[in-house]
Protein backbone atom coordinates (compact mmCIF):
# COMPACT_ATOMS: atom_id res chain seq x y z
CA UNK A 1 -13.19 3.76 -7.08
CA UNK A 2 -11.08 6.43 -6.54
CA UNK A 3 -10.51 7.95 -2.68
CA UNK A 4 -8.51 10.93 -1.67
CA UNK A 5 -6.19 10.06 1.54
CA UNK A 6 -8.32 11.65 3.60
CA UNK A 7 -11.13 9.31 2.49
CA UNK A 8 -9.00 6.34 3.17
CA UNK A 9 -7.97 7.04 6.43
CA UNK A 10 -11.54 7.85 7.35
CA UNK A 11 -12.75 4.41 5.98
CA UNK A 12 -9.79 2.82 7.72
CA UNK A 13 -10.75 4.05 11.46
CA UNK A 14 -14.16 3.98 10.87
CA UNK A 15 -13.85 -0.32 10.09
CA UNK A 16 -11.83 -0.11 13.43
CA UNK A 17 -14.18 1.41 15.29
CA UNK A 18 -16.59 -0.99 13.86
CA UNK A 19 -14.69 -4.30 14.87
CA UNK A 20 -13.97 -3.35 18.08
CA UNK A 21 -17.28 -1.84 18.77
CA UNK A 22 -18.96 -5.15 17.20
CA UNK A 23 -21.84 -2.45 15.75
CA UNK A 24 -22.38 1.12 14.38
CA UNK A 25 -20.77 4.28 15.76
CA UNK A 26 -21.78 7.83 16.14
CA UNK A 27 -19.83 10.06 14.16
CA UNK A 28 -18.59 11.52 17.92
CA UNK A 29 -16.48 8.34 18.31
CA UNK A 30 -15.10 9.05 14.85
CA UNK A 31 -14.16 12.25 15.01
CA UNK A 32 -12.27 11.24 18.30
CA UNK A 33 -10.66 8.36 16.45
CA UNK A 34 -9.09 10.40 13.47
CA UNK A 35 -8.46 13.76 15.62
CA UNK A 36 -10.97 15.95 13.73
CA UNK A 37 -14.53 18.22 15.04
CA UNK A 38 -17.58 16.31 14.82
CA UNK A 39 -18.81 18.25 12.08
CA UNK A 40 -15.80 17.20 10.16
CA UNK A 41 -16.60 13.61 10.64
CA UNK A 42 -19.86 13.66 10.14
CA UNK A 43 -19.03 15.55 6.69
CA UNK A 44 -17.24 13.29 5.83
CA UNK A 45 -19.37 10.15 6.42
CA UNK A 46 -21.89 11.75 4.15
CA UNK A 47 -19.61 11.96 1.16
CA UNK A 48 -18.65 8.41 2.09
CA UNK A 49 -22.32 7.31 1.85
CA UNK A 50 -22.92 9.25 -1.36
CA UNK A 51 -20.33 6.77 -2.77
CA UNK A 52 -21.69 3.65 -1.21
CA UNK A 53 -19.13 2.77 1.15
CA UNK A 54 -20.78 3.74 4.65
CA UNK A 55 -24.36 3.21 5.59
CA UNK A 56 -26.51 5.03 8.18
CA UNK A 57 -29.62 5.02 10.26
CA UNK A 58 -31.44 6.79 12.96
CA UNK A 59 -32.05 5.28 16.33
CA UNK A 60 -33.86 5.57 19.28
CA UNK A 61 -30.98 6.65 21.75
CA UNK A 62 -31.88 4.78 25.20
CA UNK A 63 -29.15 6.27 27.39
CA UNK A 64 -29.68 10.12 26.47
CA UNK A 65 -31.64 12.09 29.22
CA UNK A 66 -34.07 13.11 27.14
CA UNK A 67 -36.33 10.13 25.95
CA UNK A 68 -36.90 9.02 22.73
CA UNK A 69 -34.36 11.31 21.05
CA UNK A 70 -32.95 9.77 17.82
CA UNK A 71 -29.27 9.67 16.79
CA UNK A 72 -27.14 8.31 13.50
CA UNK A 73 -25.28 5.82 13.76
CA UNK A 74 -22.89 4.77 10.73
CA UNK A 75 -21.06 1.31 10.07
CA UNK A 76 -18.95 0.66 6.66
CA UNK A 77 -20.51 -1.29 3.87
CA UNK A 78 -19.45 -4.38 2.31
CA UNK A 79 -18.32 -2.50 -0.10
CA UNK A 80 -16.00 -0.64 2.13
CA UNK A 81 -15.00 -4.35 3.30
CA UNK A 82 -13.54 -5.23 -0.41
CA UNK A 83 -12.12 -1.88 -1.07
CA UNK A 84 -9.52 -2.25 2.03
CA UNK A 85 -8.97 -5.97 1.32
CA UNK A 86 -8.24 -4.32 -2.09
CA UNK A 87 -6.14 -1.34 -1.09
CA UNK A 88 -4.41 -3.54 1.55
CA UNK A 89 -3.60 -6.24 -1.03
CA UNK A 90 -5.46 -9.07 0.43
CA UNK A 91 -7.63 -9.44 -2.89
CA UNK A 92 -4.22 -10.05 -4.94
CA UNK A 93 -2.67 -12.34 -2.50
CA UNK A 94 -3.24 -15.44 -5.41
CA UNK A 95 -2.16 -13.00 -7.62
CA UNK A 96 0.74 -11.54 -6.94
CA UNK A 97 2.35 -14.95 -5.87
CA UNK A 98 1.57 -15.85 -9.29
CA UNK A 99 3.43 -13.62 -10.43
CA UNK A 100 6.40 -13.17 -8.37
CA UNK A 101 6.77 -17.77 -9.48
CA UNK A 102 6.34 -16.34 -12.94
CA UNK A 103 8.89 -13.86 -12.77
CA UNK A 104 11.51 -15.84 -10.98
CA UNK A 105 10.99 -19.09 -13.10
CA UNK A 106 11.25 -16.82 -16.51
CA UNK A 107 14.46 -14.82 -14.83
CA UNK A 108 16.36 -18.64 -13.82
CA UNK A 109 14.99 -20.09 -17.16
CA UNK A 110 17.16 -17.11 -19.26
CA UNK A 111 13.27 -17.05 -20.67
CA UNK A 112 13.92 -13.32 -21.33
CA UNK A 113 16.81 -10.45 -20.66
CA UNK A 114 16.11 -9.15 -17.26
CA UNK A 115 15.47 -5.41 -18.73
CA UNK A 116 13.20 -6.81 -21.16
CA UNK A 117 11.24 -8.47 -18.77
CA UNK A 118 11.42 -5.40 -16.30
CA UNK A 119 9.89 -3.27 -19.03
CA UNK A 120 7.19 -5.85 -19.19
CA UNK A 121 6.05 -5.71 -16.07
CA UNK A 122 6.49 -2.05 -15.70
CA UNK A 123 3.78 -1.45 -18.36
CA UNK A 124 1.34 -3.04 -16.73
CA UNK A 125 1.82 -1.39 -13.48
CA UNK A 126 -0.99 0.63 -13.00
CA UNK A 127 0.21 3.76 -11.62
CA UNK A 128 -3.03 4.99 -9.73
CA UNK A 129 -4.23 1.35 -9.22
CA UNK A 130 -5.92 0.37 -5.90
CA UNK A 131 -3.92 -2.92 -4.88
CA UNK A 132 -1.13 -0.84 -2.72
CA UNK A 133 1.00 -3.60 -1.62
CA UNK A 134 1.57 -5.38 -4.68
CA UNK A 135 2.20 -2.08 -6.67
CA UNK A 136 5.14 -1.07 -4.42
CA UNK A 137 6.81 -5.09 -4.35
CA UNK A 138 6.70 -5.01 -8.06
CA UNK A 139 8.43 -1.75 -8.53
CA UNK A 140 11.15 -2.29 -6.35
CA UNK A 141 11.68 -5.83 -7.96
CA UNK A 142 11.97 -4.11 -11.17
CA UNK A 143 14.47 -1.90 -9.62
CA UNK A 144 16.42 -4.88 -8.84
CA UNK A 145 15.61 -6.40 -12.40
CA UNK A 146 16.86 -3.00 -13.70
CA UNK A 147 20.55 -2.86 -11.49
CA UNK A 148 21.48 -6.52 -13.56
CA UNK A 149 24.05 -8.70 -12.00
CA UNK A 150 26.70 -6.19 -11.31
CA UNK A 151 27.61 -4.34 -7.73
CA UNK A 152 24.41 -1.95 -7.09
CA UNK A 153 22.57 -5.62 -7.27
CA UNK A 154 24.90 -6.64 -4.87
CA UNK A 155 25.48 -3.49 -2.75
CA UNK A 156 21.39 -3.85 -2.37
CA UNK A 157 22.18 -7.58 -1.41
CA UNK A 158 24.07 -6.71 1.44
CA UNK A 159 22.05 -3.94 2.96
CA UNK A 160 18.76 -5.14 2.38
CA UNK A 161 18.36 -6.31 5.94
CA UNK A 162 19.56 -3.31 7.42
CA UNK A 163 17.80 -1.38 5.12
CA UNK A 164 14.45 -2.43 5.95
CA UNK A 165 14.82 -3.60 9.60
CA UNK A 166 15.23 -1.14 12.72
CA UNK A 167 16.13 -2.84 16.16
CA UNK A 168 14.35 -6.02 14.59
CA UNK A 169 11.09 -4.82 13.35
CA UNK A 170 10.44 -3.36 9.57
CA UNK A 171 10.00 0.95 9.62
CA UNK A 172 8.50 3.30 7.67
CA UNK A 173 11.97 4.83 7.33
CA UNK A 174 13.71 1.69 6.23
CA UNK A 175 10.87 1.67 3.05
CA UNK A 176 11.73 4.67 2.06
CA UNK A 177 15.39 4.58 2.65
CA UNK A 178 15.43 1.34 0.02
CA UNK A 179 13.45 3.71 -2.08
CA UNK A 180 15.96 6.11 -1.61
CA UNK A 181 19.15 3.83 -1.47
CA UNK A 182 17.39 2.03 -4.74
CA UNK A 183 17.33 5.57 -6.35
CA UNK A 184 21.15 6.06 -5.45
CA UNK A 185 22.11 3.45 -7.35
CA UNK A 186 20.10 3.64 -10.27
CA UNK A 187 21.71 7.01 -10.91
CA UNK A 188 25.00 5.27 -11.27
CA UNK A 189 23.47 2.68 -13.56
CA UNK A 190 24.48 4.12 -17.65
CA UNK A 191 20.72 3.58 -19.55
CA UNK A 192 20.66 3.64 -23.32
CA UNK A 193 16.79 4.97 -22.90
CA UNK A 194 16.95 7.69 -21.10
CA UNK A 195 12.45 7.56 -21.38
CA UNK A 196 12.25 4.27 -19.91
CA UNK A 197 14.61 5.83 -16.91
CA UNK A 198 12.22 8.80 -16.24
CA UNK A 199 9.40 6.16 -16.32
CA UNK A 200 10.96 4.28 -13.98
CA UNK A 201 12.08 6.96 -12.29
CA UNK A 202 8.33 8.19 -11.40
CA UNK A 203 7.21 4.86 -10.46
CA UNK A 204 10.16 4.99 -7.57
CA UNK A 205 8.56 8.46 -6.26
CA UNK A 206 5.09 7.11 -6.71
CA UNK A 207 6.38 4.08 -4.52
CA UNK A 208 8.00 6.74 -1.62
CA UNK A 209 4.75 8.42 -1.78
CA UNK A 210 2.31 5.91 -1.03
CA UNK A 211 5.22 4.38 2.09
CA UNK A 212 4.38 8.23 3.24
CA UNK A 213 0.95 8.06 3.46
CA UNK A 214 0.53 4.20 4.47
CA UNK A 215 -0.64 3.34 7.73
CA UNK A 216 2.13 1.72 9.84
CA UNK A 217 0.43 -1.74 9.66
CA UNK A 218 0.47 -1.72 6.17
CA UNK A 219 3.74 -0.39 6.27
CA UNK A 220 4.82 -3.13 8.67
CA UNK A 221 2.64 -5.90 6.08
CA UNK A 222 4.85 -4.42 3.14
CA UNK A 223 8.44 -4.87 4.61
CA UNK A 224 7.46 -8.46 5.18
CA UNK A 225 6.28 -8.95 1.90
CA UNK A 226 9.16 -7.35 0.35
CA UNK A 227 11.70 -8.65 1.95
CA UNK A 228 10.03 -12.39 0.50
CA UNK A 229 9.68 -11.01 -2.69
CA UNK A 230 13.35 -9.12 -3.06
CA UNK A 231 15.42 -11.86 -1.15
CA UNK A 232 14.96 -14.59 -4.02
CA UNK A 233 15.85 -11.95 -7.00
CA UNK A 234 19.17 -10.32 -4.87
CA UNK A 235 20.20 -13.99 -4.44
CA UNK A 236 23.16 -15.15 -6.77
CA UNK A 237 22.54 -17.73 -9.00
């Protein structure tokens, strides 16, 4: 299922409303939450039912002065549930440790040539795929695949920590600046398929995009993961 931003960040207050309020909200409390008018937020929860993520009913409202007036009250689906476990990456959690053993075990083995094995996973990236998290880990390790075992692997070595770390604690800034940094040094990288560069080269900006529009607890989720995932592959063998 395909959401706009918008629709994301909706879903994402509206399940945090929910938790905390242990129940459904009015669409008041929501438009408080995300900064918007009422109308907006009720809008919006609409469209969000139309597609089967949010669910609504009127109620009897018992603390309104005037009696046995009825309000809607909204509360996310299960199927809102699974779609941010999805869009989080909790869903691929198996999954993508899977395939991080794969790739390291196949890269120590000499299985494959790292920028054969880089354009493998790159083609099954899915580029407008839901599973956030695990798309941005895997294109930064094929970044790393891609720099081989010369000195951009090991300039990125060195500043990784710095890179992603600000005064202890993993930044927004320091995800995109290893996009960015990552980007640097691919430039200076010679390529005999100047295609398979571009390609790459998109799935880098895709990556920046998303860190732009993640919320900062995903953001904070990601620079864990990465660093787990990237540490192992910058490593000399």
């Amino acid at each position: 299922m395909k959401l706009t931003r918008r629709q994301e960040t909706f879903i994402y207050k509206l399940l945090d409303l929910y938790r905390e309020l242990n129940g459904p909200i009015h669409y008041t409390a929501l438009a408080e939450r995300v900064g918007v008018s009422p109308f907006t937020a009720y809008d919006m929860l609409r469209r969000l039912e139309e597609k089967g993520l949010v669910a609504s009913e009127y109620r009897v409202a018992t603390d309104k002065p005037i009696p046995g007036r009825s309000e809607v009250l909204f509360w996310p689906t299960e199927c809102a549930h699974n779609l941010w476990l999805e869009l989080t990456g909790d869903a691929n959690t198996g999954e993508w440790e899977a395939v991080k053993k794969r790739v390291l075990e196949r890269i120590r083995s000499g299985e494959l040539p790292e920028r054969e094995l880089a354009e493998e996973m790159l083609a099954r990236l899915p580029p407008g795929g839901p599973a956030i998290l695990r798309y941005c880990i895997e294109v930064m390790s094929i970044v790393v695949l891609r720099l081989g075992r010369g000195s951009a692997r090991r300039l990125l070595a060195e500043n990784l920590p710095q890179i992603l770390e600000a005064q202890g604690a993993v930044t927004r800034a320091g995800l995109l600046l290893l996009g960015g940094f990552a980007l640097g040094l691919l430039a200076k990288e010679s390529s005999g398929d100047p295609e398979w560069s571009r390609e790459l080269l998109a799935h880098v900006q895709r990556y920046q995009t998303l860190i732009l529009e993640m919320e900062p607890r995903l953001c904070r989720r990601l620079g864990e993961s990465m660093k787990e995932a990237l540490v192992p592959l910058l490593r000399p063998e």
